[in-house]
Each structure stands twice: as C-alpha cells, then as structure tokens.
N, C-alpha and C. Protein backbone atom coordinates (compact mmCIF):
# COMPACT_ATOMS: atom_id res chain seq x y z
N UNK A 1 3.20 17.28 31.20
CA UNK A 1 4.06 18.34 30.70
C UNK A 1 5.39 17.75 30.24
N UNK A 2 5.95 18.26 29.37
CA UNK A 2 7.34 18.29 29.10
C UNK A 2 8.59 18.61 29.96
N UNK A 3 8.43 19.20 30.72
CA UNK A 3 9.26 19.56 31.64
C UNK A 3 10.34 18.68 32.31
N UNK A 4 11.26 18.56 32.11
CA UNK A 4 11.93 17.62 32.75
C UNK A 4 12.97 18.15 33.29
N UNK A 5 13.12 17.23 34.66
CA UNK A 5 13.98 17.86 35.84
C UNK A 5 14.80 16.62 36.55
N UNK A 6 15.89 17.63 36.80
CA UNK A 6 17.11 16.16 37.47
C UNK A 6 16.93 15.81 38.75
N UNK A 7 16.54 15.10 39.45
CA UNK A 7 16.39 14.27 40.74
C UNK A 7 17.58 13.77 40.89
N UNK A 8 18.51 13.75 42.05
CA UNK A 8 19.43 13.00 42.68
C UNK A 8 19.10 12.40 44.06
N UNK A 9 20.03 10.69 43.96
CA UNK A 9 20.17 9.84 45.03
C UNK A 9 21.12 9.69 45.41
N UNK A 10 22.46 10.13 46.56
CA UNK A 10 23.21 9.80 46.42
C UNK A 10 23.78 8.95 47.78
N UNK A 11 24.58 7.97 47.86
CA UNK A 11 24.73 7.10 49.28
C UNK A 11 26.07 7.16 49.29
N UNK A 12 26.69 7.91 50.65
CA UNK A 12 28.28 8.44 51.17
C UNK A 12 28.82 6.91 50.86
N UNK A 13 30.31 6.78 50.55
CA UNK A 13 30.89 5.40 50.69
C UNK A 13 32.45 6.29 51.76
N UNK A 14 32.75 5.27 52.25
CA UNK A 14 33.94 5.21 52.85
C UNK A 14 34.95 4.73 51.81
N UNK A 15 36.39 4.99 52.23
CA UNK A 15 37.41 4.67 51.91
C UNK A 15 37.21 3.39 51.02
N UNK A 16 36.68 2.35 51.80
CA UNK A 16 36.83 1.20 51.31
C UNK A 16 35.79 0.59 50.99
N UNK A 17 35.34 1.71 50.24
CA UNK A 17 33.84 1.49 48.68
C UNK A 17 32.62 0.99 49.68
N UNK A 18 32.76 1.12 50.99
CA UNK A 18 31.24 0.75 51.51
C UNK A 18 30.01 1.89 52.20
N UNK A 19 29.14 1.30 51.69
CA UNK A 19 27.35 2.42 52.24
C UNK A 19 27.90 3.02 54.03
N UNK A 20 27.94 4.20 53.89
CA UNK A 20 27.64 4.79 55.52
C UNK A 20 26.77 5.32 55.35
N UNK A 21 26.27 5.87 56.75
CA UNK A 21 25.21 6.95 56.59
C UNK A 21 25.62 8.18 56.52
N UNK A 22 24.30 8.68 56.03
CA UNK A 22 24.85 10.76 56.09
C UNK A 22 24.04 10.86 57.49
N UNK A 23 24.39 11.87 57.79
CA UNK A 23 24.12 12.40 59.77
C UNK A 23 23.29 13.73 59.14
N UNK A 24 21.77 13.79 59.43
CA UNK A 24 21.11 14.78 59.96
C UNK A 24 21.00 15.33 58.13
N UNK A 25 20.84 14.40 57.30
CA UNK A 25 20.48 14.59 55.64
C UNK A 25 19.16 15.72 55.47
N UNK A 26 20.04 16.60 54.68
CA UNK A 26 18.69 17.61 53.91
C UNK A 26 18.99 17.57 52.92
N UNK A 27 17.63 18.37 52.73
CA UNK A 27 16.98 18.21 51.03
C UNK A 27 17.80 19.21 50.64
N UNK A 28 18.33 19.01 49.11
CA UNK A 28 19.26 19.90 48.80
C UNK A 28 18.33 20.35 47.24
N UNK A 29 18.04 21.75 46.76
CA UNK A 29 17.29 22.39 45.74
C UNK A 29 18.70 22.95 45.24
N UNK A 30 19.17 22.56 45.18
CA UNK A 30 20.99 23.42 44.64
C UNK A 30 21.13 23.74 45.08
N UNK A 31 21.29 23.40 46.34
CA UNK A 31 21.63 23.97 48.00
C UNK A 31 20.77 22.93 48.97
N UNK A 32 21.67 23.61 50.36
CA UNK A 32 21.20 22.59 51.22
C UNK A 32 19.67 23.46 51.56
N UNK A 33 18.53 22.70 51.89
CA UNK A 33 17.50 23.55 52.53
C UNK A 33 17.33 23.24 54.21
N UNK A 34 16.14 23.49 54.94
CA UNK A 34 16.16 23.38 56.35
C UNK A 34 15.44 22.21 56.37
N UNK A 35 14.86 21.73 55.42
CA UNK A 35 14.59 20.39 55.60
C UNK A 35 15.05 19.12 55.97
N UNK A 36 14.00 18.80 56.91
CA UNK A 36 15.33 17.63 57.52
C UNK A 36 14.75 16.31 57.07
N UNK A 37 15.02 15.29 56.09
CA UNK A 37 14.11 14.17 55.34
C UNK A 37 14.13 13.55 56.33
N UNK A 38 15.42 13.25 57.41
CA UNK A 38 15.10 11.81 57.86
C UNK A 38 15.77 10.37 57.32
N UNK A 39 16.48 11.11 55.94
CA UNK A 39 17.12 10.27 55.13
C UNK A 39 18.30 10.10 55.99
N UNK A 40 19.07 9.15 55.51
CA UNK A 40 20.50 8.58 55.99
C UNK A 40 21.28 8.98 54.42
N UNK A 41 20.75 9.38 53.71
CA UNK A 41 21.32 9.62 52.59
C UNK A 41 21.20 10.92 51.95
N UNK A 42 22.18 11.39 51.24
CA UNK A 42 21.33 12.37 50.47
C UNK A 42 20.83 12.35 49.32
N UNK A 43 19.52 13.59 49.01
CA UNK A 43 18.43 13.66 47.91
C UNK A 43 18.81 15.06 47.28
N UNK A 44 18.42 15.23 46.15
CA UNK A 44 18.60 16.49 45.55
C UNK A 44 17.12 16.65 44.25
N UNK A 45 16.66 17.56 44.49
CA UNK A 45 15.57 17.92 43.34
C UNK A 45 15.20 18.90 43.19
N UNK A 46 14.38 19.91 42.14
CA UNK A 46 14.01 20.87 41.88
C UNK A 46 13.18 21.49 42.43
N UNK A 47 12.95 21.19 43.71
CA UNK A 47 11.49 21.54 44.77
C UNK A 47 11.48 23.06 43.68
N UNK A 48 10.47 23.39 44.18
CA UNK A 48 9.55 24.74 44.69
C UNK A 48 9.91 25.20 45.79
N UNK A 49 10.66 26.29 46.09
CA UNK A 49 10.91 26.30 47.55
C UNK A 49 10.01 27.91 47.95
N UNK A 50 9.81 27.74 49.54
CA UNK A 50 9.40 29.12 50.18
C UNK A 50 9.99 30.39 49.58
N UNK A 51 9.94 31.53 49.80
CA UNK A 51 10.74 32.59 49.43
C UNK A 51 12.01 33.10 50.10
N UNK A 52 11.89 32.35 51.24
CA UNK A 52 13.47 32.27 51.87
C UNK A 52 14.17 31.20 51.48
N UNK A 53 13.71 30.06 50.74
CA UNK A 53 14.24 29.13 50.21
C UNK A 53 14.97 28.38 51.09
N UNK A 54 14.09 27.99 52.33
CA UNK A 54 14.58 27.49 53.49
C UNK A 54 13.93 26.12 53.16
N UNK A 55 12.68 26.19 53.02
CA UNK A 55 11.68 24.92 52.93
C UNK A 55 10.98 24.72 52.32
N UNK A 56 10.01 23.43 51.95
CA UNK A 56 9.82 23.10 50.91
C UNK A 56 7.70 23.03 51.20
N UNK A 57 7.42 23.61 49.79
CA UNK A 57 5.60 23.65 50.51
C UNK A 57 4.93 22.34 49.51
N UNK A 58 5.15 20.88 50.16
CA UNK A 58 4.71 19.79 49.33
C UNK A 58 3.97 19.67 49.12
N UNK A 59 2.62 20.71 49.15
CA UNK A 59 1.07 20.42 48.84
C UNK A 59 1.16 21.25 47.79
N UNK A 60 2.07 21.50 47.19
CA UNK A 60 1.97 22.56 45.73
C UNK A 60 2.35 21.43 44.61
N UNK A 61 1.98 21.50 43.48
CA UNK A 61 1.45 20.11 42.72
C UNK A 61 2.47 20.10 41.89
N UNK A 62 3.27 20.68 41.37
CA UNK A 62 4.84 20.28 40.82
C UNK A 62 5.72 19.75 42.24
N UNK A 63 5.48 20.18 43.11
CA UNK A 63 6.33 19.50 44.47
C UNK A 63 5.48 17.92 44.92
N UNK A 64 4.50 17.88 44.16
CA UNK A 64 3.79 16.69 44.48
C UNK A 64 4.40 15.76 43.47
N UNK A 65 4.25 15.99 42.48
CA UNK A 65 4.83 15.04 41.07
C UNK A 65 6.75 14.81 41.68
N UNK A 66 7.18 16.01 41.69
CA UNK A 66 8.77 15.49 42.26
C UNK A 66 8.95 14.65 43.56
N UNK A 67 8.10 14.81 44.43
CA UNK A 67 8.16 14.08 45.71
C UNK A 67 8.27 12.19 45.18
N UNK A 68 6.90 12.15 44.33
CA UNK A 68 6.36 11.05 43.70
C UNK A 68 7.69 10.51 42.97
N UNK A 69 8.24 11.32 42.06
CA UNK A 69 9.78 10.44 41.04
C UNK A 69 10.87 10.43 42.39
N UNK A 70 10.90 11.46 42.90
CA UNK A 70 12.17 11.46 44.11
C UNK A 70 12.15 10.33 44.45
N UNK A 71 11.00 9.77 44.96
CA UNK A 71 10.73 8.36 45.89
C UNK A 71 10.48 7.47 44.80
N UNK A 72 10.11 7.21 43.61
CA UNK A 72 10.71 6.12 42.99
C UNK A 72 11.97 5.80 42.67
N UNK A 73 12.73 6.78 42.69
CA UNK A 73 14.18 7.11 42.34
C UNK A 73 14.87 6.50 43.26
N UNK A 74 14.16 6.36 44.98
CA UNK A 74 14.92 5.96 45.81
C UNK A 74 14.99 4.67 45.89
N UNK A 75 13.66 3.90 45.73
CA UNK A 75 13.26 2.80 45.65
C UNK A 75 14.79 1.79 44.34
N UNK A 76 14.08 2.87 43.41
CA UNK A 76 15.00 2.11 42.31
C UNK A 76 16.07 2.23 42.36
N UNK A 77 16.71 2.79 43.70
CA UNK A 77 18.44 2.46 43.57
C UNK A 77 18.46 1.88 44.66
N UNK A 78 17.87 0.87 45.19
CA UNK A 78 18.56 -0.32 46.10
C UNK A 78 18.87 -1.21 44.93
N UNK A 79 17.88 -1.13 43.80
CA UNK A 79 17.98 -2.35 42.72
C UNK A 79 19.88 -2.08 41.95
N UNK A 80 20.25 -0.57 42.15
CA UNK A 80 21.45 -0.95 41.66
C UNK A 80 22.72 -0.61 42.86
N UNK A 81 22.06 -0.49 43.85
CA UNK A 81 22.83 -0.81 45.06
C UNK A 81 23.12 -2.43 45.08
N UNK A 82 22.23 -3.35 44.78
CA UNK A 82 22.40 -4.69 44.63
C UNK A 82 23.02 -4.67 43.40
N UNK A 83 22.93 -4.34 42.61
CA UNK A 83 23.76 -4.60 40.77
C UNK A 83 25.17 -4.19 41.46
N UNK A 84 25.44 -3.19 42.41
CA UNK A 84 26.54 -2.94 42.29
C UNK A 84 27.86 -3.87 43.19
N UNK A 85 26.59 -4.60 44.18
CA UNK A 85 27.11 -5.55 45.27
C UNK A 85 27.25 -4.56 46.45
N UNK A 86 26.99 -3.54 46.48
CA UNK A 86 26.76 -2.57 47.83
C UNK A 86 25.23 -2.94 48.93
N UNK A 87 24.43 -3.96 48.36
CA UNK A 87 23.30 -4.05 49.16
C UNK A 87 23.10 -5.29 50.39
N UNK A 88 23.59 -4.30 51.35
CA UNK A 88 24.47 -5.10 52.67
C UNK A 88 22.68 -5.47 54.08
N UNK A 89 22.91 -5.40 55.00
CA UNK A 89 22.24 -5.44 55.74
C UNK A 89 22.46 -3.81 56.19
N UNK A 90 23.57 -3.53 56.80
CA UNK A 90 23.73 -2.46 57.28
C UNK A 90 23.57 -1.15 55.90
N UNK A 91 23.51 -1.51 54.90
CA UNK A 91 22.90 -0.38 53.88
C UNK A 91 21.36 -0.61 53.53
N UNK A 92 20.54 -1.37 54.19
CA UNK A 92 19.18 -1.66 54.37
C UNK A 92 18.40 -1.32 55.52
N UNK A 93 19.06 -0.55 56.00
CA UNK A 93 19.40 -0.10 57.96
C UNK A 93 19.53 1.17 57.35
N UNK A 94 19.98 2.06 56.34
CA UNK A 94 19.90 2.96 56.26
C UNK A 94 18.77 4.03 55.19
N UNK A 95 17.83 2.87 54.51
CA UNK A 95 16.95 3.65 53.73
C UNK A 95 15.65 3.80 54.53
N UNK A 96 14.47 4.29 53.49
CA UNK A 96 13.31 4.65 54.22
C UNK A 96 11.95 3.66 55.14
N UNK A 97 12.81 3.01 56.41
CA UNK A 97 11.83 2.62 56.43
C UNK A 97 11.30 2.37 58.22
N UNK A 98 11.66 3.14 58.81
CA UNK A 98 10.55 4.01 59.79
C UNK A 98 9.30 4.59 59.47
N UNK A 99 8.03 3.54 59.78
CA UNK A 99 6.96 3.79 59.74
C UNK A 99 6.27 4.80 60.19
N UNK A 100 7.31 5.54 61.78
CA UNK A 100 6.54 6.53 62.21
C UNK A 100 6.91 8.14 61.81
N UNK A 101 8.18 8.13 60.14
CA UNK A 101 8.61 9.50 60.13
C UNK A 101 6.97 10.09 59.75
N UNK A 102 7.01 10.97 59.74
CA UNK A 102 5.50 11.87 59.12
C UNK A 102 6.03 12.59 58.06
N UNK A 103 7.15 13.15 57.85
CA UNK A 103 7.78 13.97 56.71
C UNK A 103 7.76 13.62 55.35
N UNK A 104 6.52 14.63 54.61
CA UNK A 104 5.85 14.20 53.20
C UNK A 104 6.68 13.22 51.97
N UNK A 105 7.87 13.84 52.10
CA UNK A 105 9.10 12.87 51.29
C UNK A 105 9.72 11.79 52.19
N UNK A 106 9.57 11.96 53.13
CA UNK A 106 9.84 10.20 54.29
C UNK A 106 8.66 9.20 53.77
N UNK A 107 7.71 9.50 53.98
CA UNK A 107 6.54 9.26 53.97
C UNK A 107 6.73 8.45 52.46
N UNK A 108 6.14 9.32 51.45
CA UNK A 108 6.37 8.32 50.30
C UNK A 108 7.12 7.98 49.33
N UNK A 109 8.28 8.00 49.91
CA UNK A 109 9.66 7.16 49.73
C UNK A 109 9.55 5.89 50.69
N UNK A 110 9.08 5.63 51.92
CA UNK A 110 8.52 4.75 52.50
C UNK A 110 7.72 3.95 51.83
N UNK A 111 7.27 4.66 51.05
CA UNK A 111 5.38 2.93 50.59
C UNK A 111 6.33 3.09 49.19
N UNK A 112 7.19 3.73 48.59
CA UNK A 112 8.06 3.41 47.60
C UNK A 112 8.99 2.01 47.99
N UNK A 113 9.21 2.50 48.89
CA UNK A 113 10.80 1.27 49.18
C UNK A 113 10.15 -0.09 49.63
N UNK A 114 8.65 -0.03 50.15
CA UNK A 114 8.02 -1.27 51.07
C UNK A 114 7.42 -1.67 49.64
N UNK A 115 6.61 -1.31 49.05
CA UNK A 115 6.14 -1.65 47.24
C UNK A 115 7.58 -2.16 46.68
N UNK A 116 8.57 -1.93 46.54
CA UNK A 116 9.84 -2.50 45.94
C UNK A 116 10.27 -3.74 46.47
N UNK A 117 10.26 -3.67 47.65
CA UNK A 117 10.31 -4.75 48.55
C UNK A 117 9.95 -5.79 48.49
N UNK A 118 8.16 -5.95 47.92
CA UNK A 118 7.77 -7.06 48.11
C UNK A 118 7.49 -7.40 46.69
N UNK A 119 8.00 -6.61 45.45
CA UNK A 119 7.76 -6.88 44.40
C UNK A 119 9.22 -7.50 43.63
N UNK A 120 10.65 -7.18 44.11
CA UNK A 120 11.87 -7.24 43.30
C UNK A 120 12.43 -8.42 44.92
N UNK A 121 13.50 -9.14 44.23
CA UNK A 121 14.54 -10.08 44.74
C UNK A 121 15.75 -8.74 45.67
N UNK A 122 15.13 -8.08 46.48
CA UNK A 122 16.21 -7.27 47.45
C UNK A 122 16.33 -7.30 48.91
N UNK A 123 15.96 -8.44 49.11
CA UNK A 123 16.40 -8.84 51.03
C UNK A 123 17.19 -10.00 51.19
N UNK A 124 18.22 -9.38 51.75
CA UNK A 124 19.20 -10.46 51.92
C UNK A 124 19.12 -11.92 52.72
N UNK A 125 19.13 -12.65 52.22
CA UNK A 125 18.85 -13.88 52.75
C UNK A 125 19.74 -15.30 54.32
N UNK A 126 19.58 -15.67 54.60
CA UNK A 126 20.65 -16.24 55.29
C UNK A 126 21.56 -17.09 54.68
N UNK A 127 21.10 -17.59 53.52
CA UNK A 127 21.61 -18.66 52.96
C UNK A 127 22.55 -17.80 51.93
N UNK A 128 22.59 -16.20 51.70
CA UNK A 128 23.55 -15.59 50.93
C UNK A 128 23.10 -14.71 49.52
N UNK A 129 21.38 -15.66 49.03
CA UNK A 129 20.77 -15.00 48.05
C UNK A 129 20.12 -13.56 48.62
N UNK A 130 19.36 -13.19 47.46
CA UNK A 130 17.98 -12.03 47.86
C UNK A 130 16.63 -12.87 47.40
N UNK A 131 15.80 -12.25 48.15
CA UNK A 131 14.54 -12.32 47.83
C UNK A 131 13.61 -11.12 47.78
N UNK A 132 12.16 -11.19 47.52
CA UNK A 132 11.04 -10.60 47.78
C UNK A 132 10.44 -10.70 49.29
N UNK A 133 9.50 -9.62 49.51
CA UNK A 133 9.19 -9.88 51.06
C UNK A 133 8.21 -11.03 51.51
N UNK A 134 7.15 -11.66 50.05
CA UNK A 134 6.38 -12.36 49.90
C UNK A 134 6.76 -13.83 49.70
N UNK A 135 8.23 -13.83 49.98
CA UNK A 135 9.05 -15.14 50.09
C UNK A 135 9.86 -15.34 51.06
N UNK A 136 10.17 -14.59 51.96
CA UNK A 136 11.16 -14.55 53.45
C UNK A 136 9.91 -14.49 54.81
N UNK A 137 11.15 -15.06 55.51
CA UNK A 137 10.30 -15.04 56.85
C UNK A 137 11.28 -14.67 57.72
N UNK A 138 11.32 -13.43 58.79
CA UNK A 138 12.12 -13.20 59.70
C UNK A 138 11.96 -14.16 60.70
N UNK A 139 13.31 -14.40 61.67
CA UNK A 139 13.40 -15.09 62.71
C UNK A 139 13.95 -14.44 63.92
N UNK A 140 12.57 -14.63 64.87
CA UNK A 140 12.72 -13.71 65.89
C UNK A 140 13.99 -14.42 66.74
N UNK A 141 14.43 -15.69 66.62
CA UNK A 141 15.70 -16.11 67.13
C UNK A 141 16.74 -16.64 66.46
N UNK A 142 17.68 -16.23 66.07
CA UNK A 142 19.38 -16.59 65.24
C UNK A 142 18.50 -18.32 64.95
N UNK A 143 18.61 -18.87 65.92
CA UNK A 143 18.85 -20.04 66.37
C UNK A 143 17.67 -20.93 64.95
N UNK A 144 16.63 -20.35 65.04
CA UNK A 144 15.64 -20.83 64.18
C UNK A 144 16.70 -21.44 62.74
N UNK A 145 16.92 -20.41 61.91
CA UNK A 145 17.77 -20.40 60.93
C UNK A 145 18.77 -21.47 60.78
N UNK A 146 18.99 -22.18 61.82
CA UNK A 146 19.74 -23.36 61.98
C UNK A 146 19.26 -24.54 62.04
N UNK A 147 17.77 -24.72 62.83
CA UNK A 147 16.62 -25.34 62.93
C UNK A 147 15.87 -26.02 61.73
N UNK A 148 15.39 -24.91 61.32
CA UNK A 148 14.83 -25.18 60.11
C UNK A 148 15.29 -24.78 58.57
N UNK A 149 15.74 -25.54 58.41
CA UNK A 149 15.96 -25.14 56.77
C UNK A 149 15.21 -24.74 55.60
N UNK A 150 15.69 -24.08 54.72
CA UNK A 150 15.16 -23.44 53.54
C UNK A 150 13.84 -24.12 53.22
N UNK A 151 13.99 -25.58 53.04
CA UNK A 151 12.69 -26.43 52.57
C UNK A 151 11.96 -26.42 53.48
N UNK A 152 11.71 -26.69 54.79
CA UNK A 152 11.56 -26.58 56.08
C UNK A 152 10.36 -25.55 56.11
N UNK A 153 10.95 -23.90 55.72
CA UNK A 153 10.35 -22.60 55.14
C UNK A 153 9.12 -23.08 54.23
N UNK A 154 9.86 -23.53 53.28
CA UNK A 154 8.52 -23.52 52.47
C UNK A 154 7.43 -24.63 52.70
N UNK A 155 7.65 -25.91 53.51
CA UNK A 155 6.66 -26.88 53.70
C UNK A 155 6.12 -26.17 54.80
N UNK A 156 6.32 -25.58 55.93
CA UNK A 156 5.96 -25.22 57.02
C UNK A 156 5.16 -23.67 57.22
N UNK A 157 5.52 -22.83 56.08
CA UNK A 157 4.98 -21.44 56.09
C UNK A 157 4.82 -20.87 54.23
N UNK A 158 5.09 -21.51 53.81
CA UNK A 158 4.93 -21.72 52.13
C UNK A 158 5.69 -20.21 51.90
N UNK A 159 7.13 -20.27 52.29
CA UNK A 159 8.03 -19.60 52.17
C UNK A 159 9.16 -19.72 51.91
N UNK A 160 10.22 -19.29 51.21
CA UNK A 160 11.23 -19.51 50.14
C UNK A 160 12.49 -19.78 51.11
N UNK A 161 12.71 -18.51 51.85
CA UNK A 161 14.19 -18.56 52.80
C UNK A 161 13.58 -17.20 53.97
N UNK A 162 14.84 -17.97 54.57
CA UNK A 162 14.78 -16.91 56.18
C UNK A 162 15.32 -15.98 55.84
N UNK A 163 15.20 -14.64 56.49
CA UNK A 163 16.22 -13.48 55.76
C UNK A 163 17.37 -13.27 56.71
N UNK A 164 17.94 -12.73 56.10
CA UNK A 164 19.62 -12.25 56.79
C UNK A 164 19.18 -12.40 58.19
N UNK A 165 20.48 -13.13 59.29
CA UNK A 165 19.90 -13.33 60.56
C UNK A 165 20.48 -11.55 61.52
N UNK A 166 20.79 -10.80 60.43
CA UNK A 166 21.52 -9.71 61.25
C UNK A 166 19.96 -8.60 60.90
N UNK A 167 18.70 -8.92 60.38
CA UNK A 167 17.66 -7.90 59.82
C UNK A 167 16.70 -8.36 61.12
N UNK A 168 16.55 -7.71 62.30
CA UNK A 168 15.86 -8.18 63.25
C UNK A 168 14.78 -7.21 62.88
N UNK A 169 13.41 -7.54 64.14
CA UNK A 169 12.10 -7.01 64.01
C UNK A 169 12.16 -5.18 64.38
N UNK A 170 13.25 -4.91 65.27
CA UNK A 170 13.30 -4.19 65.60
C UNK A 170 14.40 -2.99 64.24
C-alpha cells in the first residue's frame, strides 16, 4: 500500500548531550498508551489502538507491518547514535536486548537490534574502535584484555578485538 506513516525513536539526553534512560517508557499513538515496551527509550507510531485507546492489538496486520518498521527504525538508530558519537557502553545498556521481555514490540526490536549487531561495525571495542558481533569476543575477566592482544584474538579464536571491558555477560 501507499500509505505512509511517521514512526518515532527518540533517546532522552542530559544537560551535557549524553544517552539516559527513560523510566517505565510507553508506546506513545499521539499520546501516551498503557503500554509498557520495556524500552529505556521512547517510541512513537500510528498503532491501531483498542477503543479505549489504552492498548495496542499487535496481531492486527497494519500493527504487524508498523511493529516490523518501528523495530527497524530502532535498530537503525544505534547506526546514527554512533554517526553522532553518542554510542557509549552505557547507551548499549539501554536498547533492546533482554532476551526474556515477551512484549510483541520488545520482542522484534530485539532480533532487529541482535541482526544489526552482527551485521554493522556497532560494539565498542577495548582498543577504542567498533565492530560486528562476528568479530569480538567478550572477556569474562578485565584482566584477559591485557593478556592477550588484538592479534592474540585473531590467531587464537579467529577474532578481530575484545569488546569494551565495561559490556559484561551479564
């Protein structure tokens, strides 16, 4: 269809131009709804909403197609969260990626942001660059990162760099 509709991403900054989180983020249809994403950020789109216009019914197939751009939309702004130099550790701590939300727009904004992940240069590295996820290796101890070096990575696990030593497993 032709139809075209505005999706918003937007990430709170403080005073001094840096990513916080939003506390207890809903979905906003030109308004806030009772939906609770789960986001640390806020989203805005044209849902379909109930008739109290409280909540959102995502098995209805225009709310399926917006769910689908919403969550590429999200994906594709870490890429200019990094263009902008805002893509920190602690603003990577705040997008979608709790495996266990169940909430239909958590959900696939999740296999959005993990697909981005291992396809674009956006995890911060120790050595200061980004990478892909198919080129980093977390270190379950600081200490490693000191140990073994970058080349080290790749003769030893055919991997590029360690990632940021502040992105633990947990």
């Amino acid at each position: 269809s032709d139809l075209r509709l505005n999706i918003v991403v937007a990430y709170p900054l403080n005073s001094d131009g840096i990513i916080i989180p939003a506390h207890e983020s809903k979905l906003f249809v030109f308004f806030p709804t009772n939906e609770r994403t789960g986001f640390r950020f806020l989203v805005h789109a044209p849902y379909k909403t109930t008739p109290s216009r409280e909540s959102i019914p995502f098995d209805d197939t225009q709310n399926q197609a917006i769910t689908a751009s919403l969550s590429a939309l999200i994906a594709e702004s870490i890429i200019d969260l990094k263009n902008s130099g805002l893509l920190s550790v602690e603003a990577l701590s705040m997008l979608p990626i709790n495996s266990d939300n169940e909430h239909p727009l958590y959900r696939s904004a999740f296999q959005h942001v993990i697909s981005i992940f291992s396809t674009k240069q956006l995890l911060p590295t120790s050595d200061g660059g980004f990478k892909d996820s198919s080129n980093t290796l977390l270190a379950r101890e600081r200490e490693l990162t000191n140990l073994l070096l970058n080349e080290d990575c790749l003769n030893l696990f055919n991997r590029e760099s360690w990632l940021h030593t502040g992105i633990t497993y947990d």
